[in-house]
C-alpha atoms as a PDB file:
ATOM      1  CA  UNK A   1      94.322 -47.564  27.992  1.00  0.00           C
ATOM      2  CA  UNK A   2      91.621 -45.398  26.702  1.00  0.00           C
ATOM      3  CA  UNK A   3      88.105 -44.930  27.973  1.00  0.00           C
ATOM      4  CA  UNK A   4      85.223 -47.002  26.024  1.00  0.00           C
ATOM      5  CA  UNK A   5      82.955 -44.563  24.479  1.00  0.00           C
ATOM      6  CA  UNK A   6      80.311 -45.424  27.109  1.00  0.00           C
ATOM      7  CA  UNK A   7      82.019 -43.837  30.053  1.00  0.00           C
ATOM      8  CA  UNK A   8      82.955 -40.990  27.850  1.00  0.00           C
ATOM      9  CA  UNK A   9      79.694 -39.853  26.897  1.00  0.00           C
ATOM     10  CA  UNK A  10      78.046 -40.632  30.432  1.00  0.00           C
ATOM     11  CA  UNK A  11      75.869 -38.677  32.195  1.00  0.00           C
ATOM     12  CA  UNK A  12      78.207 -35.564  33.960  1.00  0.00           C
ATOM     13  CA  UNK A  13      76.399 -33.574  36.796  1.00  0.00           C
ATOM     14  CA  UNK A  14      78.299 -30.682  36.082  1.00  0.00           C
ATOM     15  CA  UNK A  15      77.044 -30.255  32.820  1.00  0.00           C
ATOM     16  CA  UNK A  16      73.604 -28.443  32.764  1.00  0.00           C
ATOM     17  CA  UNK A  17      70.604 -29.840  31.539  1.00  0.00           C
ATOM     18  CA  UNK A  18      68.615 -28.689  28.391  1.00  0.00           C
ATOM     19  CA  UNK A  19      65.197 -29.230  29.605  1.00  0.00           C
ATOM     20  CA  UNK A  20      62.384 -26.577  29.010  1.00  0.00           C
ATOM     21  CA  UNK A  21      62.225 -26.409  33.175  1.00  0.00           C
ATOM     22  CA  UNK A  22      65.553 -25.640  33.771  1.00  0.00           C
ATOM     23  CA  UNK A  23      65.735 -22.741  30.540  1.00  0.00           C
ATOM     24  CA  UNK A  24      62.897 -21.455  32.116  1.00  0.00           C
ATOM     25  CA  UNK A  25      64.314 -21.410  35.670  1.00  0.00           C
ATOM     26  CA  UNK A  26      67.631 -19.975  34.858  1.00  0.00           C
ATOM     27  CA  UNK A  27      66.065 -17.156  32.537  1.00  0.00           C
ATOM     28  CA  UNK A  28      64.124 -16.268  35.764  1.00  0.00           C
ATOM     29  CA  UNK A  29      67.456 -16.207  37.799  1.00  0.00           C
ATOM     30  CA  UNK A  30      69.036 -14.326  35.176  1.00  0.00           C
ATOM     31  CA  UNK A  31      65.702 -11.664  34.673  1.00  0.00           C
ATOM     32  CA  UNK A  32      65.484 -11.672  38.711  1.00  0.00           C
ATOM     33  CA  UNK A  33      68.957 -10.722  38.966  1.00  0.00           C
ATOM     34  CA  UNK A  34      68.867  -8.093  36.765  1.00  0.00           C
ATOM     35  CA  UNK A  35      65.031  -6.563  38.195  1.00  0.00           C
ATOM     36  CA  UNK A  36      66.725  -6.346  40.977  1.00  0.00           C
ATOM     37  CA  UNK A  37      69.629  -4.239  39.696  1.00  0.00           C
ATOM     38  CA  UNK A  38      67.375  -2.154  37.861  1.00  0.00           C
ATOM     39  CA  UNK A  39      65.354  -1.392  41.907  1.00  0.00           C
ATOM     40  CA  UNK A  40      68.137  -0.654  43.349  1.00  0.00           C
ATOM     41  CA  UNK A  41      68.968   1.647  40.567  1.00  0.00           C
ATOM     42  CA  UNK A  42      65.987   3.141  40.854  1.00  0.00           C
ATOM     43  CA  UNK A  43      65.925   3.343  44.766  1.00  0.00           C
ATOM     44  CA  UNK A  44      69.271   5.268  45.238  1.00  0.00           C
ATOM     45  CA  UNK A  45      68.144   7.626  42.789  1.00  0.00           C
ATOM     46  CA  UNK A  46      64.988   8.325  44.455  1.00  0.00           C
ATOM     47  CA  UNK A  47      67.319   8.407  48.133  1.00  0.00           C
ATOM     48  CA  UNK A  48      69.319  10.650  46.055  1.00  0.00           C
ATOM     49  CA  UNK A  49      66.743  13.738  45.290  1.00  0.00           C
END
């Protein structure tokens, strides 16, 4: 037996959400992430000289 459309197109936990607040927190993951790649970069050049 199939599923009804209903439970098909139910809410799924595992699928992200598209509100603003949650683009907005996962760009600042995503920027943090990468800031901090750029530091430590940065940091083991400067340990470097």
């Amino acid at each position: 037996m199939t599923k009804k459309r209903v439970e098909i197109d139910g809410r799924n936990p595992f699928i992200p959400s598209l509100s603003p607040v949650c683009c907005t927190a996962d760009l600042v993951l995503l920027f943090s992430v990468a800031l901090g790649g750029l530091v430590a970069a940065v940091a083991a050049l400067i340990a470097h000289l």
